[in-house]
PDB file of N, CA and C in Angstrom:
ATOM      1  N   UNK A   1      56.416 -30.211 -26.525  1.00  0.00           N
ATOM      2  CA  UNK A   1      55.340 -29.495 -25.862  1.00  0.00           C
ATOM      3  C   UNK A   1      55.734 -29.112 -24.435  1.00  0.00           C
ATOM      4  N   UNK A   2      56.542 -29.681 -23.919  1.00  0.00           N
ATOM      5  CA  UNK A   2      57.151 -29.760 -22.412  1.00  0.00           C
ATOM      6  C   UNK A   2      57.576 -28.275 -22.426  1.00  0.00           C
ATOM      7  N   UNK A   3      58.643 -27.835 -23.372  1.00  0.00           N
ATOM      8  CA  UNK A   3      58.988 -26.531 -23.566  1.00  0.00           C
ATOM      9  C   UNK A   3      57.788 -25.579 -23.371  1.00  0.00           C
ATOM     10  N   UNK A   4      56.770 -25.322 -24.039  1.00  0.00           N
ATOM     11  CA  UNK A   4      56.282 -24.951 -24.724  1.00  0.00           C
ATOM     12  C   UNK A   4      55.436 -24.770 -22.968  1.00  0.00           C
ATOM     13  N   UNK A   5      55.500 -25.800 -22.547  1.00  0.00           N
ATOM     14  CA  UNK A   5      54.617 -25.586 -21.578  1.00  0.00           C
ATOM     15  C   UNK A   5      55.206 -24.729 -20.325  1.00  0.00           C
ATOM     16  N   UNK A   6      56.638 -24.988 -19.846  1.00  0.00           N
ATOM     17  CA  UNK A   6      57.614 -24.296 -19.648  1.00  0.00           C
ATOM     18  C   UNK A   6      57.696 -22.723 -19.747  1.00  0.00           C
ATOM     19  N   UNK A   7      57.461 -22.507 -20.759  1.00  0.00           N
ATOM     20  CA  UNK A   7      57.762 -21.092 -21.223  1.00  0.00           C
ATOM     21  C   UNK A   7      56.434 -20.667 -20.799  1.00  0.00           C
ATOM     22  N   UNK A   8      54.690 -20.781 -21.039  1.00  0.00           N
ATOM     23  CA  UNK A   8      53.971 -20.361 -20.851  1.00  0.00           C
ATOM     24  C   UNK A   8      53.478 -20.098 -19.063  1.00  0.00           C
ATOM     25  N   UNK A   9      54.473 -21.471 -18.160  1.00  0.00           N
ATOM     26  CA  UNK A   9      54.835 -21.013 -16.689  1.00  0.00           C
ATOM     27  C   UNK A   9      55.632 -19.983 -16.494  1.00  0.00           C
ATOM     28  N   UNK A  10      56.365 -19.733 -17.316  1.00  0.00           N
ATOM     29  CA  UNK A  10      57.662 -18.482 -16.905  1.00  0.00           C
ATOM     30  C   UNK A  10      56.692 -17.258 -17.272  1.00  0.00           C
ATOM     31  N   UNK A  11      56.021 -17.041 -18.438  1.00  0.00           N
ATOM     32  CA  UNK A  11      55.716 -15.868 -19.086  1.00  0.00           C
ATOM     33  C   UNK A  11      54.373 -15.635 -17.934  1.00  0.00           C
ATOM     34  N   UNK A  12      53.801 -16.502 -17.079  1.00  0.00           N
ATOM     35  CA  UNK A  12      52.695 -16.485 -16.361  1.00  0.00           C
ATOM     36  C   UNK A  12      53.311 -15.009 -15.282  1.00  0.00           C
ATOM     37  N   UNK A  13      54.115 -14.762 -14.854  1.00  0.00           N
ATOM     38  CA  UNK A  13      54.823 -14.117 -14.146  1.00  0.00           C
ATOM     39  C   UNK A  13      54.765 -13.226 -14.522  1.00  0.00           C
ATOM     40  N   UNK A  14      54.328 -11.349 -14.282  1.00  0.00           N
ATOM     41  CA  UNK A  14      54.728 -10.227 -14.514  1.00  0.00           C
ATOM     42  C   UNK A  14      56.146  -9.791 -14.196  1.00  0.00           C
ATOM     43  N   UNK A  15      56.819 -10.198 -13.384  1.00  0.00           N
ATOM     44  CA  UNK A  15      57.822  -9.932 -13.408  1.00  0.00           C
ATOM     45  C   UNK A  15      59.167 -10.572 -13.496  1.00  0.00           C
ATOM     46  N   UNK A  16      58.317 -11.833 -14.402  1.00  0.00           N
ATOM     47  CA  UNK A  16      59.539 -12.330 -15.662  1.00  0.00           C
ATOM     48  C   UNK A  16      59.248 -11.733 -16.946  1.00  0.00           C
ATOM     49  N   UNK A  17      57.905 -11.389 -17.446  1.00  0.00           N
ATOM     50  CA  UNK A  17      57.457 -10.433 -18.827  1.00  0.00           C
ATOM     51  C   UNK A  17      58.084  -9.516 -18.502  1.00  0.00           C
ATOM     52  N   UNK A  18      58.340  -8.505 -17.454  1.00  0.00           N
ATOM     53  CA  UNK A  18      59.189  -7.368 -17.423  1.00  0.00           C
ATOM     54  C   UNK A  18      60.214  -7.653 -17.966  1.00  0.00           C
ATOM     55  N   UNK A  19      61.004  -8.670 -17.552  1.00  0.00           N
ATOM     56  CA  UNK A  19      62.376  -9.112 -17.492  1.00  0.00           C
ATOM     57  C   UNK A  19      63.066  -9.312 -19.157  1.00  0.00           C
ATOM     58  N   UNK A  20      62.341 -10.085 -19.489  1.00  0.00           N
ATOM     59  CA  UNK A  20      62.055 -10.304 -20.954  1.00  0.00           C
ATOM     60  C   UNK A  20      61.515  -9.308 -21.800  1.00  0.00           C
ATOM     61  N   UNK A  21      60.877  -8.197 -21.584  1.00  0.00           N
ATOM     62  CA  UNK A  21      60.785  -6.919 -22.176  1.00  0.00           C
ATOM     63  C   UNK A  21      61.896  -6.310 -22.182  1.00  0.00           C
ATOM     64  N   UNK A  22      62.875  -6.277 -21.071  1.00  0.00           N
ATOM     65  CA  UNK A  22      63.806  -5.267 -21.151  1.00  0.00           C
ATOM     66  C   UNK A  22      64.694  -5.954 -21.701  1.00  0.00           C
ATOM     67  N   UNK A  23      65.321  -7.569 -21.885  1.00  0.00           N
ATOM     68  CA  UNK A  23      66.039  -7.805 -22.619  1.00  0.00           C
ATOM     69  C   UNK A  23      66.007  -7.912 -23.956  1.00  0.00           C
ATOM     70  N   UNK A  24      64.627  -7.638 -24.362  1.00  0.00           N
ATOM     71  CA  UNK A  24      64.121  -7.172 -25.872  1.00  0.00           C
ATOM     72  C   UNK A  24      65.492  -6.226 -26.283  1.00  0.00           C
ATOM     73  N   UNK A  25      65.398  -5.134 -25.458  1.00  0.00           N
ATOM     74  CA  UNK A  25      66.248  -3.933 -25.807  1.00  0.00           C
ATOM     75  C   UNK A  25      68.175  -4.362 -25.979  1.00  0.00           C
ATOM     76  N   UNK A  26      68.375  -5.391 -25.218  1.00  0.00           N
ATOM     77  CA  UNK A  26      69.771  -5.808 -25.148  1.00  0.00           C
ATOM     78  C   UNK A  26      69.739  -6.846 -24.469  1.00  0.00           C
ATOM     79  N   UNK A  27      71.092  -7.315 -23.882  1.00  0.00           N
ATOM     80  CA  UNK A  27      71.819  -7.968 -23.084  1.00  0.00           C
ATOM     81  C   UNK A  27      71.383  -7.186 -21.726  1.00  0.00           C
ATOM     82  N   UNK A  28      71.549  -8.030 -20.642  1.00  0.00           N
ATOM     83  CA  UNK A  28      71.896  -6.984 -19.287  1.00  0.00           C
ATOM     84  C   UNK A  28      72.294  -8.064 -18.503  1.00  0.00           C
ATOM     85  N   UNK A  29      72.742  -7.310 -17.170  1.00  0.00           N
ATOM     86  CA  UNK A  29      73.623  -8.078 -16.301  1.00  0.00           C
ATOM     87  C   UNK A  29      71.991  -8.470 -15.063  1.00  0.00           C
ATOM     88  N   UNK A  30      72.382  -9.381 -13.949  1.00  0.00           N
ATOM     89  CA  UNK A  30      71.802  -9.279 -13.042  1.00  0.00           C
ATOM     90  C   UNK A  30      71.520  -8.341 -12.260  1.00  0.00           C
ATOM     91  N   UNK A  31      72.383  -7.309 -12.471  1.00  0.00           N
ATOM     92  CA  UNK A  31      72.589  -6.125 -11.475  1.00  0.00           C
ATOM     93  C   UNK A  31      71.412  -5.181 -12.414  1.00  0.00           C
ATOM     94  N   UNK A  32      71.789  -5.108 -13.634  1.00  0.00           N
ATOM     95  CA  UNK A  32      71.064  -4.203 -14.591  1.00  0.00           C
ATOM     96  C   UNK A  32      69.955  -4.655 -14.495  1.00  0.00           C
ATOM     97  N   UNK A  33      69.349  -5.964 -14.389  1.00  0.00           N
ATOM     98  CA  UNK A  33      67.732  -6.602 -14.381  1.00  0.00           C
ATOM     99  C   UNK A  33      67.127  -5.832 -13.093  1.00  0.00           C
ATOM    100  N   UNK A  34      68.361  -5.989 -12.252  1.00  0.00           N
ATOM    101  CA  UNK A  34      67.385  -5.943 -10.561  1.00  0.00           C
ATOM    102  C   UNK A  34      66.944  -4.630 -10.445  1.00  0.00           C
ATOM    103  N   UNK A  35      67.720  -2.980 -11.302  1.00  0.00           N
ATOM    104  CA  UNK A  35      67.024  -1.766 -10.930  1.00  0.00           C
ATOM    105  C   UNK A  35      65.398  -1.265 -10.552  1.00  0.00           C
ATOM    106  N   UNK A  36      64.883  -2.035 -11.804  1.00  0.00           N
ATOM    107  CA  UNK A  36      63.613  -1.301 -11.685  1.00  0.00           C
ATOM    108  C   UNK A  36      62.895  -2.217 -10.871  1.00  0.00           C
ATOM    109  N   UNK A  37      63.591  -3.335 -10.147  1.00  0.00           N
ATOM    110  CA  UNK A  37      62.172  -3.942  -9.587  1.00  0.00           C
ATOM    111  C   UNK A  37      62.465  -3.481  -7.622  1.00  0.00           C
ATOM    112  N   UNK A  38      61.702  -4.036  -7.064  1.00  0.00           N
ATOM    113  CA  UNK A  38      61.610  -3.828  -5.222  1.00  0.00           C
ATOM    114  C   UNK A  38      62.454  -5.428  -5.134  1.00  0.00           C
ATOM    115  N   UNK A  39      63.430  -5.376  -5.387  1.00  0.00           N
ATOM    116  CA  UNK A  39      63.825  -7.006  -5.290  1.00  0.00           C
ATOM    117  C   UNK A  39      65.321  -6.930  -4.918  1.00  0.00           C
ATOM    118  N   UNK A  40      65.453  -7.776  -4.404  1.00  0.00           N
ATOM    119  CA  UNK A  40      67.019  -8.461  -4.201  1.00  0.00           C
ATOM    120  C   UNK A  40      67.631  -9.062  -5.427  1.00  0.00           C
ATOM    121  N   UNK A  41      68.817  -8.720  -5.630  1.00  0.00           N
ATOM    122  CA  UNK A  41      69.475  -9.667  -6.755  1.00  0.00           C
ATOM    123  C   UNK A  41      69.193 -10.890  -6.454  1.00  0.00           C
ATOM    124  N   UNK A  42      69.406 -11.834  -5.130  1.00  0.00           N
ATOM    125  CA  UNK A  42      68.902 -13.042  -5.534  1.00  0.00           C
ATOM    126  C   UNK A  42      67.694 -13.719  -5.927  1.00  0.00           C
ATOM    127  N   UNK A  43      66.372 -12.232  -5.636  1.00  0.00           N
ATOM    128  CA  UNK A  43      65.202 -12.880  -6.059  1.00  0.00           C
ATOM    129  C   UNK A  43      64.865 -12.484  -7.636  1.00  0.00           C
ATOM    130  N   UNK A  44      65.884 -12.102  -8.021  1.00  0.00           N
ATOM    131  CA  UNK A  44      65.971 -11.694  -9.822  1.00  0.00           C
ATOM    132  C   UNK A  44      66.428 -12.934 -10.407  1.00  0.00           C
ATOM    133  N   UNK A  45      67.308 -13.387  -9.354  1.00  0.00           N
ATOM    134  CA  UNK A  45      68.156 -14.401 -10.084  1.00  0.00           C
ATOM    135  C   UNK A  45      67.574 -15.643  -9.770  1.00  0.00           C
ATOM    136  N   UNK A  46      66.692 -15.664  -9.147  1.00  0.00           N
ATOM    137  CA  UNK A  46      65.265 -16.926  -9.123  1.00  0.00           C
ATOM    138  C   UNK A  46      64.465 -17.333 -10.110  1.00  0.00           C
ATOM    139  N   UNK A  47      63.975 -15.979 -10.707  1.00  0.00           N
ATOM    140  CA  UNK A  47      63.521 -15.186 -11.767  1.00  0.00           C
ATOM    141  C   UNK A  47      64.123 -15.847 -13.143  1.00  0.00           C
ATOM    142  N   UNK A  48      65.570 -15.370 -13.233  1.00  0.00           N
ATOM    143  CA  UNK A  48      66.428 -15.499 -14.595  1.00  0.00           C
ATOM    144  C   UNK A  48      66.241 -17.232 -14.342  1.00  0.00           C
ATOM    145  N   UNK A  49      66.995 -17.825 -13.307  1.00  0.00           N
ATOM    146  CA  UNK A  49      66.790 -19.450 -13.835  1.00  0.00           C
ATOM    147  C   UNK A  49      65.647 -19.713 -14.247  1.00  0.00           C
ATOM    148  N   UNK A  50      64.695 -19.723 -13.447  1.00  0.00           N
ATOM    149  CA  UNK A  50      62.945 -20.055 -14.020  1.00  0.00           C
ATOM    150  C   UNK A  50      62.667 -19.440 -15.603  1.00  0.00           C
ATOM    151  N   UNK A  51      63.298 -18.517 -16.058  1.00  0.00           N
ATOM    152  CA  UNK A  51      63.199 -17.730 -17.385  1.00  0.00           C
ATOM    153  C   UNK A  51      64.373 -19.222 -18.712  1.00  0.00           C
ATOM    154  N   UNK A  52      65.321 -19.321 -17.745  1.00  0.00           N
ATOM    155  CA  UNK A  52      66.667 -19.659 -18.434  1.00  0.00           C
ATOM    156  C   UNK A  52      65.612 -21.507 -18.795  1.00  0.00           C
ATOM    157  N   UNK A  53      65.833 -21.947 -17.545  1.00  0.00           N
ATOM    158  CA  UNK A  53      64.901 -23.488 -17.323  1.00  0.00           C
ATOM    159  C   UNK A  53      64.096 -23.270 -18.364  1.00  0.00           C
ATOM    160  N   UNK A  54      63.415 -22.582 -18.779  1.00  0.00           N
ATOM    161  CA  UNK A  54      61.650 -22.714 -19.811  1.00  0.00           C
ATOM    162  C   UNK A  54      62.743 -22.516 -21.133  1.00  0.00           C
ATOM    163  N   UNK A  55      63.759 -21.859 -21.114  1.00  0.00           N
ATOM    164  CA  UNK A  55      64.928 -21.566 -22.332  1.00  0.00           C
ATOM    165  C   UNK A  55      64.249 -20.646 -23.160  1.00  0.00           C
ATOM    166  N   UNK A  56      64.201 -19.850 -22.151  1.00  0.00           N
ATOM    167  CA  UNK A  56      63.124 -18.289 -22.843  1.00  0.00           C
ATOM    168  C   UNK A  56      64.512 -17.439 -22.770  1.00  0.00           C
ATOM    169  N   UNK A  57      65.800 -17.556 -21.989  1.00  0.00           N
ATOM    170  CA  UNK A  57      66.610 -17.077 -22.112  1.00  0.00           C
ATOM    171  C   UNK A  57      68.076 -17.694 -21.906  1.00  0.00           C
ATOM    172  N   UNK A  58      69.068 -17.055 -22.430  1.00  0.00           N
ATOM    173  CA  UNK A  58      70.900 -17.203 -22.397  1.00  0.00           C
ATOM    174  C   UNK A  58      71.838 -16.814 -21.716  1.00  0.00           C
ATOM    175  N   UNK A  59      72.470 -17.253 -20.984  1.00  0.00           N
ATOM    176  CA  UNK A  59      73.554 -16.809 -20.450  1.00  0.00           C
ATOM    177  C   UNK A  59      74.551 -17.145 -20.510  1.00  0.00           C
ATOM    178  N   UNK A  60      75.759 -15.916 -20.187  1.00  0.00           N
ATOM    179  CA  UNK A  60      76.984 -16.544 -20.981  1.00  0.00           C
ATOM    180  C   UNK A  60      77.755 -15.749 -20.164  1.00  0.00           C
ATOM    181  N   UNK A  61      79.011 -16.845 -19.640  1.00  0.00           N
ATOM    182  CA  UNK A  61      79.809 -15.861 -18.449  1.00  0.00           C
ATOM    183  C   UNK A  61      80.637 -14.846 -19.248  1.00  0.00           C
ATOM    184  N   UNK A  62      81.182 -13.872 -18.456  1.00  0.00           N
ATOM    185  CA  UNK A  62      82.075 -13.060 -18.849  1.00  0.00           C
ATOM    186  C   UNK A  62      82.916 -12.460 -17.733  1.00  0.00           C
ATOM    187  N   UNK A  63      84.210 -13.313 -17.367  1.00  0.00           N
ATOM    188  CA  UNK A  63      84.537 -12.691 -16.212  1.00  0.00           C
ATOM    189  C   UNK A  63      83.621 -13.283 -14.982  1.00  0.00           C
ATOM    190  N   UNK A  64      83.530 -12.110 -13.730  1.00  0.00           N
ATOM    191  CA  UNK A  64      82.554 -12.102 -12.742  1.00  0.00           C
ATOM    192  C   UNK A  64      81.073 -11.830 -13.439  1.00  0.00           C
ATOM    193  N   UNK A  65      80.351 -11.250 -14.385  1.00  0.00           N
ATOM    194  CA  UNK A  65      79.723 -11.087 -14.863  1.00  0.00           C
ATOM    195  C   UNK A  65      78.626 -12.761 -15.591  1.00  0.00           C
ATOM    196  N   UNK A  66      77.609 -12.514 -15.609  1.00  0.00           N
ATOM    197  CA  UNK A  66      77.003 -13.518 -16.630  1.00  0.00           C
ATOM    198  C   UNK A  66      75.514 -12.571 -17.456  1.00  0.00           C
ATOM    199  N   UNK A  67      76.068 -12.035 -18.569  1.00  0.00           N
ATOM    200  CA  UNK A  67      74.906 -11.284 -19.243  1.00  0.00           C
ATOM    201  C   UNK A  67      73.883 -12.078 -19.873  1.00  0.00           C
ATOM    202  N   UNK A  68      72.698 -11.799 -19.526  1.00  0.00           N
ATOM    203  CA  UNK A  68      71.565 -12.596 -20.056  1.00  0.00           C
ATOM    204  C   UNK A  68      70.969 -11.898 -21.516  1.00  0.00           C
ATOM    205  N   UNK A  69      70.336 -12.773 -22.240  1.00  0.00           N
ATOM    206  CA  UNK A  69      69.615 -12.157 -23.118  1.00  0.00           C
ATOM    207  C   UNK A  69      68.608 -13.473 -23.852  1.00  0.00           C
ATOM    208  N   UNK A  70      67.705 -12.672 -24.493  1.00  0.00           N
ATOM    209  CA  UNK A  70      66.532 -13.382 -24.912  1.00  0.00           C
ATOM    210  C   UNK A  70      67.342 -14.708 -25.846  1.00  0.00           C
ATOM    211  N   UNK A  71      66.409 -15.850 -25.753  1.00  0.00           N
ATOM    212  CA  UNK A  71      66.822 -17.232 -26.263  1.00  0.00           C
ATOM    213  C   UNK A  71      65.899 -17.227 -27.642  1.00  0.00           C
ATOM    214  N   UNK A  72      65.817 -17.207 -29.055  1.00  0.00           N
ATOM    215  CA  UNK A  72      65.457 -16.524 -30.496  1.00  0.00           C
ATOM    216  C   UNK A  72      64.780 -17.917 -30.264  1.00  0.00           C
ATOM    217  N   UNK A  73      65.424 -18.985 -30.082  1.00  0.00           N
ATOM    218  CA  UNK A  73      64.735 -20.519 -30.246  1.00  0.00           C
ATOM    219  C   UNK A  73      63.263 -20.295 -29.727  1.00  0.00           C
ATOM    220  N   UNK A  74      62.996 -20.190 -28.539  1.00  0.00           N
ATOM    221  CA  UNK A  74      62.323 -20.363 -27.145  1.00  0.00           C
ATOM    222  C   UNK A  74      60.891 -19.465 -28.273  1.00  0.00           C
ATOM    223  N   UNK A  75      61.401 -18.336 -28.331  1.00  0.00           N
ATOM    224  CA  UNK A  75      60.576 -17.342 -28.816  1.00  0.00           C
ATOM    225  C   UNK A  75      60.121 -17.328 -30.123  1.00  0.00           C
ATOM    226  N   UNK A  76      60.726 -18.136 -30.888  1.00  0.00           N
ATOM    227  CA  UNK A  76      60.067 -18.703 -32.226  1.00  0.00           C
ATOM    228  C   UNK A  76      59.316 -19.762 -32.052  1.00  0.00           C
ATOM    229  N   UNK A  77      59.560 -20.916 -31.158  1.00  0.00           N
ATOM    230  CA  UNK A  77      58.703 -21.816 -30.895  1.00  0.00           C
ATOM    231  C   UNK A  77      57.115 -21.098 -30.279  1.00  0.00           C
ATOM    232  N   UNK A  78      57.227 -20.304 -29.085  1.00  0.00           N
ATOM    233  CA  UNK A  78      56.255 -20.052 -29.278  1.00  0.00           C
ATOM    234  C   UNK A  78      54.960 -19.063 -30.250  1.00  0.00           C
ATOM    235  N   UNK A  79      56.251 -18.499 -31.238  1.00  0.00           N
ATOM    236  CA  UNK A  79      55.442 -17.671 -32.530  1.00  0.00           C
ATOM    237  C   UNK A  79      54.500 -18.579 -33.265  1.00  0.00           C
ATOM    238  N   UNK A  80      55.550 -20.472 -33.419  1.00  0.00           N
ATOM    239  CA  UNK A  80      54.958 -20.768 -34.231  1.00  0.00           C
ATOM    240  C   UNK A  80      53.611 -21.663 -33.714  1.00  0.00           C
ATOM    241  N   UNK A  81      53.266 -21.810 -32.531  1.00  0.00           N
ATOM    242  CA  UNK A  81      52.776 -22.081 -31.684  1.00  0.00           C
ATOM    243  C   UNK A  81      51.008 -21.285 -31.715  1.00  0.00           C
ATOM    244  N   UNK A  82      51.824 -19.951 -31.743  1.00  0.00           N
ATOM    245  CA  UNK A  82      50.457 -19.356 -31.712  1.00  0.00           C
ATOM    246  C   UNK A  82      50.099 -18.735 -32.875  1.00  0.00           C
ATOM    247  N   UNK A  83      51.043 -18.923 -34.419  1.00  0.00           N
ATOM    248  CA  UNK A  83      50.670 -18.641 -35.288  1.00  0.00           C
ATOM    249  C   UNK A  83      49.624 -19.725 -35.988  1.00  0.00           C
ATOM    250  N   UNK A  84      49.898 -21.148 -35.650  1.00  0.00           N
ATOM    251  CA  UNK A  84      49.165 -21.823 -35.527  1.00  0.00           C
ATOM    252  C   UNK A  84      47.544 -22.105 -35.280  1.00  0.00           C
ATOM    253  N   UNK A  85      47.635 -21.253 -33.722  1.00  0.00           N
ATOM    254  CA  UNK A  85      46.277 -20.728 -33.611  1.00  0.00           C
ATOM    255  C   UNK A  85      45.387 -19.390 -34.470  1.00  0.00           C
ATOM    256  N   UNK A  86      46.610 -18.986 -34.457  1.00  0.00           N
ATOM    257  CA  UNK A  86      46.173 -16.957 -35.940  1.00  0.00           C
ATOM    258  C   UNK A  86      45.906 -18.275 -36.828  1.00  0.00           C
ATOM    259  N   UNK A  87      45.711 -19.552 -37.258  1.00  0.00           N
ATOM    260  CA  UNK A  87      44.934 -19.884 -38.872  1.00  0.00           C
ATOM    261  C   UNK A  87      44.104 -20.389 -38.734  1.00  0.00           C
ATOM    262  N   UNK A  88      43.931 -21.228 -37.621  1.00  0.00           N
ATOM    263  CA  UNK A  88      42.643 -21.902 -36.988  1.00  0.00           C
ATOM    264  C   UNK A  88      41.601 -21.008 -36.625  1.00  0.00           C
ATOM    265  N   UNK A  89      41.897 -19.542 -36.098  1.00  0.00           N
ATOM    266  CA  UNK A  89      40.925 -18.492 -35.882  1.00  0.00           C
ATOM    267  C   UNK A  89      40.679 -18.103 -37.313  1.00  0.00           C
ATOM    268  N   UNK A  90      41.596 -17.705 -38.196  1.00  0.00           N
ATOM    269  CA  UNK A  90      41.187 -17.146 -39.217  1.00  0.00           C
ATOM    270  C   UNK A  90      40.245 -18.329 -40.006  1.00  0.00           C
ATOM    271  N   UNK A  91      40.580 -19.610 -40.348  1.00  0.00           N
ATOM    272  CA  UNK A  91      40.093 -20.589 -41.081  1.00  0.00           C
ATOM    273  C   UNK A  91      38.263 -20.614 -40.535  1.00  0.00           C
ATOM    274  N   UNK A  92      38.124 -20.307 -38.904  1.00  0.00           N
ATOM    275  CA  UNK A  92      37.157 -20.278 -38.420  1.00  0.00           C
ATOM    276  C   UNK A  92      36.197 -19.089 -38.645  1.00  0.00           C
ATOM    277  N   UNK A  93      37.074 -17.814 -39.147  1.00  0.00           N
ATOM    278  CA  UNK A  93      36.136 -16.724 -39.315  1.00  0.00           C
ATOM    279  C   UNK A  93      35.753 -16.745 -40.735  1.00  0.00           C
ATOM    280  N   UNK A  94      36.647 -17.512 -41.383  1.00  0.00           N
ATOM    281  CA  UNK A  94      36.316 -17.421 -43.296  1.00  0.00           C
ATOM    282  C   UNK A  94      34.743 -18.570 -43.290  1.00  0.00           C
ATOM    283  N   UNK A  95      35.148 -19.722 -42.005  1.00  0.00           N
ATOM    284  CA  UNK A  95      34.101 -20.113 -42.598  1.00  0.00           C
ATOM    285  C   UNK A  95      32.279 -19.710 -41.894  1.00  0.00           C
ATOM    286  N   UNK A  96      32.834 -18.752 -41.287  1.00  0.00           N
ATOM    287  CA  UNK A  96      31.482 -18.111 -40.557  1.00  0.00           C
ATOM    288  C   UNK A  96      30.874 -17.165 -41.583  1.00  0.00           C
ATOM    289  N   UNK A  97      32.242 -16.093 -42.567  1.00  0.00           N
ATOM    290  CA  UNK A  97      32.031 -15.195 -43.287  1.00  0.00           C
ATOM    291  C   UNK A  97      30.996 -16.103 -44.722  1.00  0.00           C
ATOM    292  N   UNK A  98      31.400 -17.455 -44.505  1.00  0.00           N
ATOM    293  CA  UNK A  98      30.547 -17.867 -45.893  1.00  0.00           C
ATOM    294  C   UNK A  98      29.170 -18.339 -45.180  1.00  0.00           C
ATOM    295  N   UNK A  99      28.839 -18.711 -43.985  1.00  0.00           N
ATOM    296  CA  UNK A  99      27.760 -18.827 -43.594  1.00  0.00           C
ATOM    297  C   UNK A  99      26.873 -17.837 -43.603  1.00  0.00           C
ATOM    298  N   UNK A 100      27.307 -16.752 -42.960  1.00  0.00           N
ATOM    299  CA  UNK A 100      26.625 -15.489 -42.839  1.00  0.00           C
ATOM    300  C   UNK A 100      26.380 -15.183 -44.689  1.00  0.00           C
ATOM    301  N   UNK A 101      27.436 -15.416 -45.764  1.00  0.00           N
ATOM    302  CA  UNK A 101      26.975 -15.101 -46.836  1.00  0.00           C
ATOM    303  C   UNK A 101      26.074 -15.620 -47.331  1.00  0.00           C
ATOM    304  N   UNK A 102      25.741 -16.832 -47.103  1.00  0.00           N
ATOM    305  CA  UNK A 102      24.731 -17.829 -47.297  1.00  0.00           C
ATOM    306  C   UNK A 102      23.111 -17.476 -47.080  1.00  0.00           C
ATOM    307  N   UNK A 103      23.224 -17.107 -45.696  1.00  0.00           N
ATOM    308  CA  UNK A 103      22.248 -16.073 -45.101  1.00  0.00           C
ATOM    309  C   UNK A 103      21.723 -15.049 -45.346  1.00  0.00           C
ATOM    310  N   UNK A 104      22.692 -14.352 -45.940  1.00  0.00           N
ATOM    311  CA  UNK A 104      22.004 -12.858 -46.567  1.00  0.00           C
ATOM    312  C   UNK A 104      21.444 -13.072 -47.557  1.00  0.00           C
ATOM    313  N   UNK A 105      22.187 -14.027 -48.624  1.00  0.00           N
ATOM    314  CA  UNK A 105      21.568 -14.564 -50.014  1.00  0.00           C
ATOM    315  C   UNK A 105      20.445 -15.169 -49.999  1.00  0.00           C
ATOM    316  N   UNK A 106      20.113 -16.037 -48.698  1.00  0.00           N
ATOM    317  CA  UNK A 106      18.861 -17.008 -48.513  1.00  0.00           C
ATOM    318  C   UNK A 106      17.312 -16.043 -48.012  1.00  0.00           C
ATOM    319  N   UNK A 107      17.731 -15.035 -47.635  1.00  0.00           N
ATOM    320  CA  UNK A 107      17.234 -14.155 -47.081  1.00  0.00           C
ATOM    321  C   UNK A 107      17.289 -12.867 -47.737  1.00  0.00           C
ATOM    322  N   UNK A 108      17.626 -12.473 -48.365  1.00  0.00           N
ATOM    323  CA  UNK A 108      17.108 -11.742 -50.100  1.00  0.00           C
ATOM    324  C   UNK A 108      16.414 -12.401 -50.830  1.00  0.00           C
ATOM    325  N   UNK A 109      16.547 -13.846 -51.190  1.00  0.00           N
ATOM    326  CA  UNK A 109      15.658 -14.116 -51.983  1.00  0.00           C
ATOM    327  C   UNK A 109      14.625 -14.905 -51.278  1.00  0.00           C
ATOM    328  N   UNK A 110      14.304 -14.779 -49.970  1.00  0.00           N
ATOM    329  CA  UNK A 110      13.020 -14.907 -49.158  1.00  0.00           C
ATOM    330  C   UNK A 110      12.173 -13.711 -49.319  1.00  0.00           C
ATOM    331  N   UNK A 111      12.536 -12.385 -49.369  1.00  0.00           N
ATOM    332  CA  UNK A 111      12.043 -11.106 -49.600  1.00  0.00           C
ATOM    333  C   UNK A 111      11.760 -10.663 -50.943  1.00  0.00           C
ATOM    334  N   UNK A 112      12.315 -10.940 -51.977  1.00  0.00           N
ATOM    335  CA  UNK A 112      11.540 -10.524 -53.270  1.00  0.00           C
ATOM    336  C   UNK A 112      10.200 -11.492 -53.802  1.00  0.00           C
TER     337      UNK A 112
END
């Protein structure tokens, strides 16, 4: 759960969700992260550890280079996390859908 809790501090951030949107698309370097934001490479790279720490993401040297990209673990844990909750909502609406059926039936045959 520590993870789990981890990751939902990193993702709290708009501009670690950016970050993690664009590595949806690929790999990128630090340099490639820092374009679109008003930031310094080192405040990207504040960013990437706090992203890397929750293990929402990977890095792997290459050379002078270290290309980041999304961590599949990190991001399945929290699928299954909140798919979890998608059955508990659904389990909760099936059993409202039989209440309410209950109701209409109890209440048709209050009227004839």
């Amino acid at each position: 759960m520590q993870t789990l809790d981890a990751a939902f501090s990193a993702l709290a951030d708009p501009t670690r969700r950016a970050i993690l949107s664009r590595l949806a698309l690929g790999e990128a370097t630090v340099l490639e992260l820092a374009k679109p934001f008003d930031m310094s490479q080192p405040a990207v790279s504040r960013h990437l550890k706090v992203l890397e720490t929750a293990g929402l993401i990977t890095r792997r040297v290459e050379g002078a280079k270290r290309p980041c990209r999304l961590a599949s673990s990190a991001i399945g844990e929290i699928d299954r996390w909140l798919d979890m909750l998608r059955q508990a909502l659904e389990q909760n609406y099936n059993r409202l859908d039989g209440v309410l059926a209950q109701m209409e039936q109890e209440e048709e045959g209050n009227v004839k």
